[in-house]
PDB file of N, CA and C in Angstrom:
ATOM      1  N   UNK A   1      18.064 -92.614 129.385  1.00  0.00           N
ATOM      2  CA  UNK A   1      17.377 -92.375 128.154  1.00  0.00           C
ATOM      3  C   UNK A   1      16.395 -93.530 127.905  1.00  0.00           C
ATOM      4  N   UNK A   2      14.978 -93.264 127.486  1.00  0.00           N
ATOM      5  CA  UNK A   2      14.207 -93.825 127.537  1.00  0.00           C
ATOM      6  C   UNK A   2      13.938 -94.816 125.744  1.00  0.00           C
ATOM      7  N   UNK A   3      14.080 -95.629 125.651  1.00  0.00           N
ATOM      8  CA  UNK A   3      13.871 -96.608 124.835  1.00  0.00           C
ATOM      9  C   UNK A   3      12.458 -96.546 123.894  1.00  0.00           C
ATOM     10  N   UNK A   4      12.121 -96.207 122.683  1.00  0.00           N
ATOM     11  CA  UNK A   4      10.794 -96.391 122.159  1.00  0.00           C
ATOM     12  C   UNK A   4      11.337 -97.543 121.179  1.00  0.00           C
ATOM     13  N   UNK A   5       9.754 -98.360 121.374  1.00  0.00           N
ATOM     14  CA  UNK A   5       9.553 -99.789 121.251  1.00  0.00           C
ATOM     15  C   UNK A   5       9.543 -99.339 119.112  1.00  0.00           C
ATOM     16  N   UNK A   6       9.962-100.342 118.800  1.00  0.00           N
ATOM     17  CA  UNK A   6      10.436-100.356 117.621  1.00  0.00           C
ATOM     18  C   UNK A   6       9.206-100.956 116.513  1.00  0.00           C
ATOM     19  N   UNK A   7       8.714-100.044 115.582  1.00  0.00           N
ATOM     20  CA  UNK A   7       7.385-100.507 114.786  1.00  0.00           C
ATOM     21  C   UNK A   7       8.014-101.060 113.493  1.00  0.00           C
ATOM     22  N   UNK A   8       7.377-102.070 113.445  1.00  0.00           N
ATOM     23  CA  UNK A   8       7.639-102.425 111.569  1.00  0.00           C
ATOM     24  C   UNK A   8       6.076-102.706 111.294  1.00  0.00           C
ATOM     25  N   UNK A   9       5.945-102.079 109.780  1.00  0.00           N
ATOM     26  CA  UNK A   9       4.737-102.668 109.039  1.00  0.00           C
ATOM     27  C   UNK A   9       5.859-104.292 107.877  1.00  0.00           C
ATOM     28  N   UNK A  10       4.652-104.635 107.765  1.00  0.00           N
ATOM     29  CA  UNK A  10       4.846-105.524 106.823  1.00  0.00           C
ATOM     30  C   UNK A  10       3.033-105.583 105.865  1.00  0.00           C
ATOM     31  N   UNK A  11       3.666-105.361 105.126  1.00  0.00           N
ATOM     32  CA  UNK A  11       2.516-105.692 103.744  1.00  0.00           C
ATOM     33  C   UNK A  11       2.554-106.428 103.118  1.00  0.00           C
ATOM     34  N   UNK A  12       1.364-107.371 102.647  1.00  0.00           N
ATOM     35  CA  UNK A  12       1.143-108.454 101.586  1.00  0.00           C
ATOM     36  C   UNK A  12       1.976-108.089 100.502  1.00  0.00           C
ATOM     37  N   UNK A  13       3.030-109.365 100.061  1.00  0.00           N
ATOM     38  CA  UNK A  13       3.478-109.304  98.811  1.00  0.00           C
ATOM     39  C   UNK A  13       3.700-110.662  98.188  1.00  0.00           C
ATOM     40  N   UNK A  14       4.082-110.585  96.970  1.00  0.00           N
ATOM     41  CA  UNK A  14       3.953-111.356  95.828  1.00  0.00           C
ATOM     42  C   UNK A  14       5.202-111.759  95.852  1.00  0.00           C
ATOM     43  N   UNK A  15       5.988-113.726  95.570  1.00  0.00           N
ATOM     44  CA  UNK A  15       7.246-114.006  95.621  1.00  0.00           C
ATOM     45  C   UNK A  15       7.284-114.831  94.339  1.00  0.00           C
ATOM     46  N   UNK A  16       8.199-114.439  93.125  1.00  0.00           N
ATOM     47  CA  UNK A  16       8.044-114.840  91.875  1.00  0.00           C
ATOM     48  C   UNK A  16       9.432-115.517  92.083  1.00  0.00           C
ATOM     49  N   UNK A  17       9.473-116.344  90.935  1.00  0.00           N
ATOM     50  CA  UNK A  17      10.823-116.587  90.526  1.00  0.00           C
ATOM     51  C   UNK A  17      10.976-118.786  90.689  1.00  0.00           C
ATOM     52  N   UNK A  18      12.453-119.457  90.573  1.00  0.00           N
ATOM     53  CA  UNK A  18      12.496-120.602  90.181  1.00  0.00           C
ATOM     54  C   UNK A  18      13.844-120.208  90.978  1.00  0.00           C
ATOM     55  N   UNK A  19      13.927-121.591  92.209  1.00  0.00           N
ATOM     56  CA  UNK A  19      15.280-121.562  92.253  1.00  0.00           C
ATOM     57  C   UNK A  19      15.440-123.407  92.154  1.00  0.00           C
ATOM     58  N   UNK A  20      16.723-123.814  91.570  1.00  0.00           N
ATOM     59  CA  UNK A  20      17.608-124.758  91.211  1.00  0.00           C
ATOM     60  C   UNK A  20      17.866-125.020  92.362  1.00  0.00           C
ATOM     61  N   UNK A  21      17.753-125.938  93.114  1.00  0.00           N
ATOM     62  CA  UNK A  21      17.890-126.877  94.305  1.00  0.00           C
ATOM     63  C   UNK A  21      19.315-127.427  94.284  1.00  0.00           C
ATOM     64  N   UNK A  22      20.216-127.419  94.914  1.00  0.00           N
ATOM     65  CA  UNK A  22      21.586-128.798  94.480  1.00  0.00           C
ATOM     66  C   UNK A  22      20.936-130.142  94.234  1.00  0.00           C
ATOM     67  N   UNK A  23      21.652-130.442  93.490  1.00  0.00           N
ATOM     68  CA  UNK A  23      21.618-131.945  93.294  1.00  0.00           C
ATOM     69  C   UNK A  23      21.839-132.578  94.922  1.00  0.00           C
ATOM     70  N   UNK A  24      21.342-133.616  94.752  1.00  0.00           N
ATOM     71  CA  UNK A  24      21.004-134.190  96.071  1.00  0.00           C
ATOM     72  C   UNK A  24      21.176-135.888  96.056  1.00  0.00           C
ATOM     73  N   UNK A  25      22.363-136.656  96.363  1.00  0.00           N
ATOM     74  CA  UNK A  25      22.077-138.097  96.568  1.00  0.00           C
ATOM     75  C   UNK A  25      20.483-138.723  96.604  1.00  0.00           C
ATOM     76  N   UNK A  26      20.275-138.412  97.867  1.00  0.00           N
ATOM     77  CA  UNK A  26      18.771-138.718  98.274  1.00  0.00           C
ATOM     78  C   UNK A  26      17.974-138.768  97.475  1.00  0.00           C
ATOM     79  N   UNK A  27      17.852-137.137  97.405  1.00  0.00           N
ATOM     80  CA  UNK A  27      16.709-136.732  96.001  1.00  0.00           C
ATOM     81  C   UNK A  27      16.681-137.287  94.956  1.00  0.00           C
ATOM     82  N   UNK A  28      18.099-138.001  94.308  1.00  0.00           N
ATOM     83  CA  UNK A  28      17.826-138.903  93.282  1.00  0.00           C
ATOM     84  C   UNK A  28      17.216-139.824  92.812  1.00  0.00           C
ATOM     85  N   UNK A  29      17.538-140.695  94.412  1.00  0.00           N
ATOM     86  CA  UNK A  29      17.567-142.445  94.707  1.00  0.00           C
ATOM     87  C   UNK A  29      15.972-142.276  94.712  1.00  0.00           C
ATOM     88  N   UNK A  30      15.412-141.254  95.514  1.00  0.00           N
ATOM     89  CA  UNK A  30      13.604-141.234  95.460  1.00  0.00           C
ATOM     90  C   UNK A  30      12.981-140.754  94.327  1.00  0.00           C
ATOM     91  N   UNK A  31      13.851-140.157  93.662  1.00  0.00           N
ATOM     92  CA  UNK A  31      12.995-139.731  92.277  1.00  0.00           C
ATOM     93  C   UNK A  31      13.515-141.041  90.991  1.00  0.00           C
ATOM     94  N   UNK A  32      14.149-141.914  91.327  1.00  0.00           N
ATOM     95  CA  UNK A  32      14.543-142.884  90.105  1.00  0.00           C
ATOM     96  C   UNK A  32      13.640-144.267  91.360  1.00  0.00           C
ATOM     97  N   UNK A  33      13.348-144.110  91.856  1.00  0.00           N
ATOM     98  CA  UNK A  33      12.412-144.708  92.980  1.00  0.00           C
ATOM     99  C   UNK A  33      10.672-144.787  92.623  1.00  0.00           C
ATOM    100  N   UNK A  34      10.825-143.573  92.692  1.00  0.00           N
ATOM    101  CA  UNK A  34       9.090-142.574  92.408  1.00  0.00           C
ATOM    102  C   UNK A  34       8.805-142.593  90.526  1.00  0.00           C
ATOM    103  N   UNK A  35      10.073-142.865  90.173  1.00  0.00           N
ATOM    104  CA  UNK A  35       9.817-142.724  88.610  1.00  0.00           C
ATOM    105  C   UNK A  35       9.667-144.043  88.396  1.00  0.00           C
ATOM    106  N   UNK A  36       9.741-145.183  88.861  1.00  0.00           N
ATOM    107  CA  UNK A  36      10.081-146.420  88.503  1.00  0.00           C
ATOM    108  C   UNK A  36       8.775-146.755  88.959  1.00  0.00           C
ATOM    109  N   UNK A  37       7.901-146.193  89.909  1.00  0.00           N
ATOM    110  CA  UNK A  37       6.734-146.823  90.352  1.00  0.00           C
ATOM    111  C   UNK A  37       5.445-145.814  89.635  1.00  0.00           C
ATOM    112  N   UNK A  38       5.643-145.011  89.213  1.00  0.00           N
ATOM    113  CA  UNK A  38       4.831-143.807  87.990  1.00  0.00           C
ATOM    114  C   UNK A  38       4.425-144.331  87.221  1.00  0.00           C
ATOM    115  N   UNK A  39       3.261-144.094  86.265  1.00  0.00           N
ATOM    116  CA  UNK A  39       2.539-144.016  85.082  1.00  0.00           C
ATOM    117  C   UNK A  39       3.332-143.531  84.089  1.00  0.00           C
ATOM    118  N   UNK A  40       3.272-144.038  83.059  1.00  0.00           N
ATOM    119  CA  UNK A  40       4.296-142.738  81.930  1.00  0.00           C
ATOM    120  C   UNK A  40       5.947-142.938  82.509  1.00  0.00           C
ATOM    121  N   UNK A  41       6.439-141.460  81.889  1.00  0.00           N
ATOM    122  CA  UNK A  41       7.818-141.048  81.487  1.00  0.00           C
ATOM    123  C   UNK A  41       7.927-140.180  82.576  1.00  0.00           C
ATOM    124  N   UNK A  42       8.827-140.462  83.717  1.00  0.00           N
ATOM    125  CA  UNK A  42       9.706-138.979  84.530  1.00  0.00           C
ATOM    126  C   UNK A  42      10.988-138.859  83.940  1.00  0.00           C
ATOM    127  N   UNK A  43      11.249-137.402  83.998  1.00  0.00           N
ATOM    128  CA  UNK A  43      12.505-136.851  83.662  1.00  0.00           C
ATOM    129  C   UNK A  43      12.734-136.915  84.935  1.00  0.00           C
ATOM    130  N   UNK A  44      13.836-136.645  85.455  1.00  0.00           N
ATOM    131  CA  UNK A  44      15.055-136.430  86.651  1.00  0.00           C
ATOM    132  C   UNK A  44      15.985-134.841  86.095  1.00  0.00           C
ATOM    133  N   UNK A  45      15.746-134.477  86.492  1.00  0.00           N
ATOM    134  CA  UNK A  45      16.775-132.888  86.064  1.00  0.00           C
ATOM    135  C   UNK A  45      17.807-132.845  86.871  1.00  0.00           C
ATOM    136  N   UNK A  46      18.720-132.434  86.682  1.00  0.00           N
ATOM    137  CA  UNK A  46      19.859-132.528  87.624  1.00  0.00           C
ATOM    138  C   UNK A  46      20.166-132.912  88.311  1.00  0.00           C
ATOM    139  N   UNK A  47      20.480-134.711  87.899  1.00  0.00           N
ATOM    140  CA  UNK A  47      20.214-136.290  89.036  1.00  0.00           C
ATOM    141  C   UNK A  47      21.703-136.042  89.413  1.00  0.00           C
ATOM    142  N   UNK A  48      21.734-136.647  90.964  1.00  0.00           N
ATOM    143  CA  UNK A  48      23.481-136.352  91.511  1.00  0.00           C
ATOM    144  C   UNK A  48      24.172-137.814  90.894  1.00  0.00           C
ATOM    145  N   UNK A  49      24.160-138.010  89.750  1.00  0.00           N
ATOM    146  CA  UNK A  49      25.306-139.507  90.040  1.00  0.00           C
ATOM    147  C   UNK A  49      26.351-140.166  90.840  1.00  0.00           C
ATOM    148  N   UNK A  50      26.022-140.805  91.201  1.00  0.00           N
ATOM    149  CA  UNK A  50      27.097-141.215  92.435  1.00  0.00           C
ATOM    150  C   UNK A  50      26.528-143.069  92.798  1.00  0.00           C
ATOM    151  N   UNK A  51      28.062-143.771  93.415  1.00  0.00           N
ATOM    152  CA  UNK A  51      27.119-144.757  93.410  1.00  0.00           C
ATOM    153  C   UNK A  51      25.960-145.416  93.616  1.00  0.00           C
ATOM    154  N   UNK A  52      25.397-145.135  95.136  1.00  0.00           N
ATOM    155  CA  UNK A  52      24.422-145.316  95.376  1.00  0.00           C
ATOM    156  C   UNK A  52      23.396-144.898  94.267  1.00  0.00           C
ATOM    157  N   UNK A  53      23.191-143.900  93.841  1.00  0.00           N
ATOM    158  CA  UNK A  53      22.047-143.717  92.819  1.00  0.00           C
ATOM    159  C   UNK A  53      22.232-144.422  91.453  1.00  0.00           C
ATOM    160  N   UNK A  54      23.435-144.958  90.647  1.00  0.00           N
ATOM    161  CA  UNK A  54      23.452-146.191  90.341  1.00  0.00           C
ATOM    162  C   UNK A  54      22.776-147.182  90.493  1.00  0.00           C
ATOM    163  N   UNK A  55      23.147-147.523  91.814  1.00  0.00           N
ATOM    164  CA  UNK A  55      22.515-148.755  92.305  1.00  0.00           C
ATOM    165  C   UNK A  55      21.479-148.875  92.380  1.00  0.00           C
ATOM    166  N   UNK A  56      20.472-147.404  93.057  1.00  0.00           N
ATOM    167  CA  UNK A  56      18.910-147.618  92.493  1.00  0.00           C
ATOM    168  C   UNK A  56      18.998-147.908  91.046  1.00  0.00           C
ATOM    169  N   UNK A  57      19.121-147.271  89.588  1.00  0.00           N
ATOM    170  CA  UNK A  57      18.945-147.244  88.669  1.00  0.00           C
ATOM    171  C   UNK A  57      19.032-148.891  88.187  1.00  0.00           C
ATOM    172  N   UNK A  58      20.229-149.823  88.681  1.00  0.00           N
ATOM    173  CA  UNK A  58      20.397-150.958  88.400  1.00  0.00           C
ATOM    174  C   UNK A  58      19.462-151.809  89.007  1.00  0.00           C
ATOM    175  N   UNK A  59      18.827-150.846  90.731  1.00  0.00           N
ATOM    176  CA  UNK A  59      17.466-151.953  90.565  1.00  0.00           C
ATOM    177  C   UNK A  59      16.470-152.222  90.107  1.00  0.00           C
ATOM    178  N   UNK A  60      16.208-150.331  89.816  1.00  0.00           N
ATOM    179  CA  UNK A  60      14.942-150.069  88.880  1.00  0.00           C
ATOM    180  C   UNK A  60      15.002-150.637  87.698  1.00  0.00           C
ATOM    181  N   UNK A  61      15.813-150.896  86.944  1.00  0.00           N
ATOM    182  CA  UNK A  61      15.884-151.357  85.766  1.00  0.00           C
ATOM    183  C   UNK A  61      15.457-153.181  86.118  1.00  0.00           C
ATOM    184  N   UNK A  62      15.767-154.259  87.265  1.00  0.00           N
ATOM    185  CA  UNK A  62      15.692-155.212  87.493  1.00  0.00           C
ATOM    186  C   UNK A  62      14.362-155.381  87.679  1.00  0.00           C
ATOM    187  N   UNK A  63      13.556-154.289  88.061  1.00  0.00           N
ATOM    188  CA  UNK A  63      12.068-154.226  88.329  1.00  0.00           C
ATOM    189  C   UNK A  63      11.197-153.660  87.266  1.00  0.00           C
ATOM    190  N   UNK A  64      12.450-153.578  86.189  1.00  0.00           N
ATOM    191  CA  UNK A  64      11.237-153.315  84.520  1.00  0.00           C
ATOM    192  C   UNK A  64      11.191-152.255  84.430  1.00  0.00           C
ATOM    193  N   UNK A  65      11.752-151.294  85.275  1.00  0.00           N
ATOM    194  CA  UNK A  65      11.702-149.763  84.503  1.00  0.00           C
ATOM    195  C   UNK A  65      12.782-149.726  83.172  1.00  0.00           C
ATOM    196  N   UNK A  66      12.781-148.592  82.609  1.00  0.00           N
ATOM    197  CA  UNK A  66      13.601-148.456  81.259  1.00  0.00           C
ATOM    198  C   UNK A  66      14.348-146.865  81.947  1.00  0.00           C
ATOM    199  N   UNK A  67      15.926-147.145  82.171  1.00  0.00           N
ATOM    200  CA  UNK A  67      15.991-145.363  82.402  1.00  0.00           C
ATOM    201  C   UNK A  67      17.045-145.197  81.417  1.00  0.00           C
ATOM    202  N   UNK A  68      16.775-143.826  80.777  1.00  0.00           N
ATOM    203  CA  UNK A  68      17.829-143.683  79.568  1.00  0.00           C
ATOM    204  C   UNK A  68      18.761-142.499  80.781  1.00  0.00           C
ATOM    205  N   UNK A  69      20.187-142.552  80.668  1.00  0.00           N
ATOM    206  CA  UNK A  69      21.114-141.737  81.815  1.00  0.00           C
ATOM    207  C   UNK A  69      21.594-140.543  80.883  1.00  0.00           C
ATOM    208  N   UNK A  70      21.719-139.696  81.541  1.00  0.00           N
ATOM    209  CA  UNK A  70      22.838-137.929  80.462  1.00  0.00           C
ATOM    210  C   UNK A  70      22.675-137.087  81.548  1.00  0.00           C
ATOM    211  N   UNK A  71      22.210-135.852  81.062  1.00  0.00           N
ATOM    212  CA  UNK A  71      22.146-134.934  81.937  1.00  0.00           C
ATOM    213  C   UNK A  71      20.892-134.864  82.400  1.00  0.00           C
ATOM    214  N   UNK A  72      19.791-135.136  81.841  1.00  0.00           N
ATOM    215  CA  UNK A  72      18.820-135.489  83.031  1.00  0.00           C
ATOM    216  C   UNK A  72      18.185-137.066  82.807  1.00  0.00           C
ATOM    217  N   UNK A  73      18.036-137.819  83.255  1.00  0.00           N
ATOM    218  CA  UNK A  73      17.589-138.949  83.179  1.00  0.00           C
ATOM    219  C   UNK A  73      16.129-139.345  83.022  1.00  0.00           C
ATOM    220  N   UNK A  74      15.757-140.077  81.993  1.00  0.00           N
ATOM    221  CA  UNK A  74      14.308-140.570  81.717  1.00  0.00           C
ATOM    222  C   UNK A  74      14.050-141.506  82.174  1.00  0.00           C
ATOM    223  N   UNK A  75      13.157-142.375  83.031  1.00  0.00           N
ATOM    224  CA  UNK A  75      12.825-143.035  83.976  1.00  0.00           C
ATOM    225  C   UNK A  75      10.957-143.634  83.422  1.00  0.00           C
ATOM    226  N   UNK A  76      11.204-144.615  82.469  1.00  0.00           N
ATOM    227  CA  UNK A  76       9.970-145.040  81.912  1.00  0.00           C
ATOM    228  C   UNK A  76       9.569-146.134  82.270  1.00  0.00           C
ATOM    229  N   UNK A  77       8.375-146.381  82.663  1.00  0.00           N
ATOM    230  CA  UNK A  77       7.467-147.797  83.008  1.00  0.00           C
ATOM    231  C   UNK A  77       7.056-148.482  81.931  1.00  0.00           C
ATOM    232  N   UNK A  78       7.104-150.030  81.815  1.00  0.00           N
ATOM    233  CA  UNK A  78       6.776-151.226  81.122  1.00  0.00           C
ATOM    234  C   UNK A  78       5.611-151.596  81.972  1.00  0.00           C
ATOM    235  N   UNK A  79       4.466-151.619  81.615  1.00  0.00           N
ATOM    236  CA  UNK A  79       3.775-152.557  82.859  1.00  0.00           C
ATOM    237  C   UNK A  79       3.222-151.379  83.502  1.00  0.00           C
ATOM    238  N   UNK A  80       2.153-152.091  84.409  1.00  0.00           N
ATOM    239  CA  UNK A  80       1.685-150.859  85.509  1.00  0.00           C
ATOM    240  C   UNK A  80       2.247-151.415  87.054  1.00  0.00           C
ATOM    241  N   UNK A  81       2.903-152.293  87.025  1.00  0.00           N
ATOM    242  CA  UNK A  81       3.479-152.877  88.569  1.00  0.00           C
ATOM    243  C   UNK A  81       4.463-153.615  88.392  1.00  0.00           C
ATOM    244  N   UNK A  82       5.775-153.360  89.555  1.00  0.00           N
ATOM    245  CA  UNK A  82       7.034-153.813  89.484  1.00  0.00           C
ATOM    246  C   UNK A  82       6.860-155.125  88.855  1.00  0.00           C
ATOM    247  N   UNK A  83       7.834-155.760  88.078  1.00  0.00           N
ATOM    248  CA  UNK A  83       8.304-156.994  87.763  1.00  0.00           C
ATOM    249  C   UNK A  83       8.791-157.835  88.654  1.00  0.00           C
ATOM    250  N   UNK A  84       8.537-158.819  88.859  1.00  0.00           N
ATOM    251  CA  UNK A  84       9.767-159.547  89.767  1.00  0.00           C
ATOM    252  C   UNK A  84      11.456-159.913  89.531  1.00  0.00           C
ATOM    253  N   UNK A  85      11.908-159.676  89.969  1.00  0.00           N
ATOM    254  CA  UNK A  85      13.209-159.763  89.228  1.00  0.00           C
ATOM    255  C   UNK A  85      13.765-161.236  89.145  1.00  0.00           C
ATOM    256  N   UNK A  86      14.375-160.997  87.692  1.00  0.00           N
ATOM    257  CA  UNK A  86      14.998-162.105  87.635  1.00  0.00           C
ATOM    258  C   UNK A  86      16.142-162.404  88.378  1.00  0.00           C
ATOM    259  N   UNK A  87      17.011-161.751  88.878  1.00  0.00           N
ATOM    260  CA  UNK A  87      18.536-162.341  89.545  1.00  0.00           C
ATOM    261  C   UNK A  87      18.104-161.189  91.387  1.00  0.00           C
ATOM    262  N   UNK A  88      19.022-161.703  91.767  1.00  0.00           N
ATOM    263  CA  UNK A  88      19.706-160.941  93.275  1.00  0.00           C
ATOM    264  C   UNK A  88      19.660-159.245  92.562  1.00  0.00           C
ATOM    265  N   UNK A  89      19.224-158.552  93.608  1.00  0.00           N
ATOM    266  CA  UNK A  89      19.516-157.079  93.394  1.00  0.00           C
ATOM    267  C   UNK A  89      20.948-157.166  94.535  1.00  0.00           C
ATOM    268  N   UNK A  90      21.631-156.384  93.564  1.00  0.00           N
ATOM    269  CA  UNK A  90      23.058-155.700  94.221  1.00  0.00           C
ATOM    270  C   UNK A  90      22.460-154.588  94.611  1.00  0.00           C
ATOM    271  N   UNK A  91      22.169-153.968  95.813  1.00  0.00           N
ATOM    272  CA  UNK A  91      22.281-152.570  95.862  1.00  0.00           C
ATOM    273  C   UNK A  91      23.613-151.788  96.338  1.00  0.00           C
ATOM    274  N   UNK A  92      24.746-152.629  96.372  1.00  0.00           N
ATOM    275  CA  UNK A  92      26.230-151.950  96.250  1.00  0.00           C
ATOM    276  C   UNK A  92      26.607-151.540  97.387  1.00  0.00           C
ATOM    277  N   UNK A  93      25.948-151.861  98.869  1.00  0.00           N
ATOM    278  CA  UNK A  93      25.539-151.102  99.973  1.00  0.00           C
ATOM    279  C   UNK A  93      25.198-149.791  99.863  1.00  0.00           C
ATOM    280  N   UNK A  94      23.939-149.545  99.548  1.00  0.00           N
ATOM    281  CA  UNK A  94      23.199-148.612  99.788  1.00  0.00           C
ATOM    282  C   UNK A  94      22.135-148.576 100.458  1.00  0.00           C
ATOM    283  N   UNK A  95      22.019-147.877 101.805  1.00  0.00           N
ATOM    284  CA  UNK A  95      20.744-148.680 102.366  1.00  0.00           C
ATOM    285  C   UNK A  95      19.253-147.541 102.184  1.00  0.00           C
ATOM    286  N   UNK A  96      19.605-146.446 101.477  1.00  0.00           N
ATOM    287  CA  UNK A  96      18.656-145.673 101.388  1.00  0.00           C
ATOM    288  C   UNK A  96      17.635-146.681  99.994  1.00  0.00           C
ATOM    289  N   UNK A  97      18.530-146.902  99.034  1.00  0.00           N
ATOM    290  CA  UNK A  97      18.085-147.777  98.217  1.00  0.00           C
ATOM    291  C   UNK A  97      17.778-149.091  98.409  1.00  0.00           C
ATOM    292  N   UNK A  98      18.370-149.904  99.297  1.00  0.00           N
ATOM    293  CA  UNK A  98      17.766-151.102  99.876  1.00  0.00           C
ATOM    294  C   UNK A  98      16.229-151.037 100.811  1.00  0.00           C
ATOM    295  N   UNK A  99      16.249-150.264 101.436  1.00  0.00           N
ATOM    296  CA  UNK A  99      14.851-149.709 102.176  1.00  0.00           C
ATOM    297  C   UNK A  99      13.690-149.451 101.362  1.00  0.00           C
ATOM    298  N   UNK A 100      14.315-148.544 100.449  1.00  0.00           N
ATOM    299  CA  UNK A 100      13.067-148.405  99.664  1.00  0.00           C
ATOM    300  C   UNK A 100      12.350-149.277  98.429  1.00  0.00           C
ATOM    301  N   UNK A 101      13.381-149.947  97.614  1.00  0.00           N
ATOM    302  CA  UNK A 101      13.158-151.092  97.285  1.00  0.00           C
ATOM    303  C   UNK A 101      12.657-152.173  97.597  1.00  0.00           C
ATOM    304  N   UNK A 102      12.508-152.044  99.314  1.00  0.00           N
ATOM    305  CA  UNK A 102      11.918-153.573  99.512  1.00  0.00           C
ATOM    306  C   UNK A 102      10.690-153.661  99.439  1.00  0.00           C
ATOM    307  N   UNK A 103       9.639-152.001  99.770  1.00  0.00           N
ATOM    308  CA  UNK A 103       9.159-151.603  99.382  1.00  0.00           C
ATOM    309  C   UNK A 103       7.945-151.906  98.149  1.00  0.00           C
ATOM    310  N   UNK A 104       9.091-151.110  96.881  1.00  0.00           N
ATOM    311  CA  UNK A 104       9.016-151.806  95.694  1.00  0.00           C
ATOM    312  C   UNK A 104       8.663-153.591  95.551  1.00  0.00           C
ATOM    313  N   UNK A 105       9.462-154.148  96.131  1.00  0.00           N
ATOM    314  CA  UNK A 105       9.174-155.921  96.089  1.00  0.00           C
ATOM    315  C   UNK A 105       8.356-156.280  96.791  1.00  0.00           C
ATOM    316  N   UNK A 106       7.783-155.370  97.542  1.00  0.00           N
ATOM    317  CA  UNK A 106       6.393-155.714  98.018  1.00  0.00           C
ATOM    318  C   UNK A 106       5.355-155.653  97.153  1.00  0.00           C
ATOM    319  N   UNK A 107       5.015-154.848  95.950  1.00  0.00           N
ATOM    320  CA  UNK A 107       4.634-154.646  94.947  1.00  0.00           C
ATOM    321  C   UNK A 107       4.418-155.490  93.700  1.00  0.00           C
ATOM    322  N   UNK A 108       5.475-156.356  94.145  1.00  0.00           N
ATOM    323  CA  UNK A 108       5.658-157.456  92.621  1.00  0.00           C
ATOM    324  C   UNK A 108       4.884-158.749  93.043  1.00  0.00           C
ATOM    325  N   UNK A 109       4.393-158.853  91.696  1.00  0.00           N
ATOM    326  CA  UNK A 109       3.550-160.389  92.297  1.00  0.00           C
ATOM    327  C   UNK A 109       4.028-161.820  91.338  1.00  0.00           C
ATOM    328  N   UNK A 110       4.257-162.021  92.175  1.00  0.00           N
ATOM    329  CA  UNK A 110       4.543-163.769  91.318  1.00  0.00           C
ATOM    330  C   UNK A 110       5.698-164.061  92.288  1.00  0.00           C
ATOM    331  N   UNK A 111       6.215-165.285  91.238  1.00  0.00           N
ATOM    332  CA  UNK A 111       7.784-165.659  91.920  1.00  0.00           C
ATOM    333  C   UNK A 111       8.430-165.521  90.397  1.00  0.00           C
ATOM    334  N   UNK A 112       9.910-165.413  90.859  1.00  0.00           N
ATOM    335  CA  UNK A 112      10.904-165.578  89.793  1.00  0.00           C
ATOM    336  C   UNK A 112      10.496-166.884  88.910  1.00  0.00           C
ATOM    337  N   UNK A 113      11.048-166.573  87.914  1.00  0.00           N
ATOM    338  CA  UNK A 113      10.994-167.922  87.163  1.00  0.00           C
ATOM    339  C   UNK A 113      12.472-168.438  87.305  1.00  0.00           C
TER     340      UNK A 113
END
């Protein structure tokens, strides 16, 4: 029995809609990262808390951001460029947050006082 080769059309169409991503370690640490080096106010929507993303937040905050924490987190700039920090950043061993932070301290100008 002889086999006929199998046709599909496909037609242009339209894909609507919003989907909710999981929360994501990563995705946090770069968006309390990306918010800390921003103009203005980022929200964070459904930030994964966990330590490591802590630990960004405790550096961002050492580098002059302002983040208010709940269910989604506000992530506001003082300044238009990192601060230098006053003490040692703990990043708690996190090295996604240590990497990218150094980053960040490339950014800051002066020395500690």
């Amino acid at each position: 029995m002889e086999k006929k080769p199998l046709r599909m059309i496909s037609e242009k169409s339209t894909l609507r809609g919003d989907v909710l991503i999981p929360t994501s370690k990563s995705h946090t640490i770069r968006a309390v990262i990306i918010g800390g080096l921003a103009h203005g106010r980022s929200i964070i929507h459904h930030p994964l808390e966990s330590g490591d993303a802590l630990a960004a937040v405790r550096a961002a905050r050492l580098f002059g951001a302002r983040i208010d924490l709940g269910s989604s987190w506000a992530v506001e700039v003082i300044g238009g460029s990192p601060q230098v920090p006053e003490n040692i950043i703990d990043v708690a061993n996190s090295g996604i947050t240590m990497n990218c932070f150094m980053g960040t301290a490339s950014l800051s100008e002066g020395r500690p006082s």
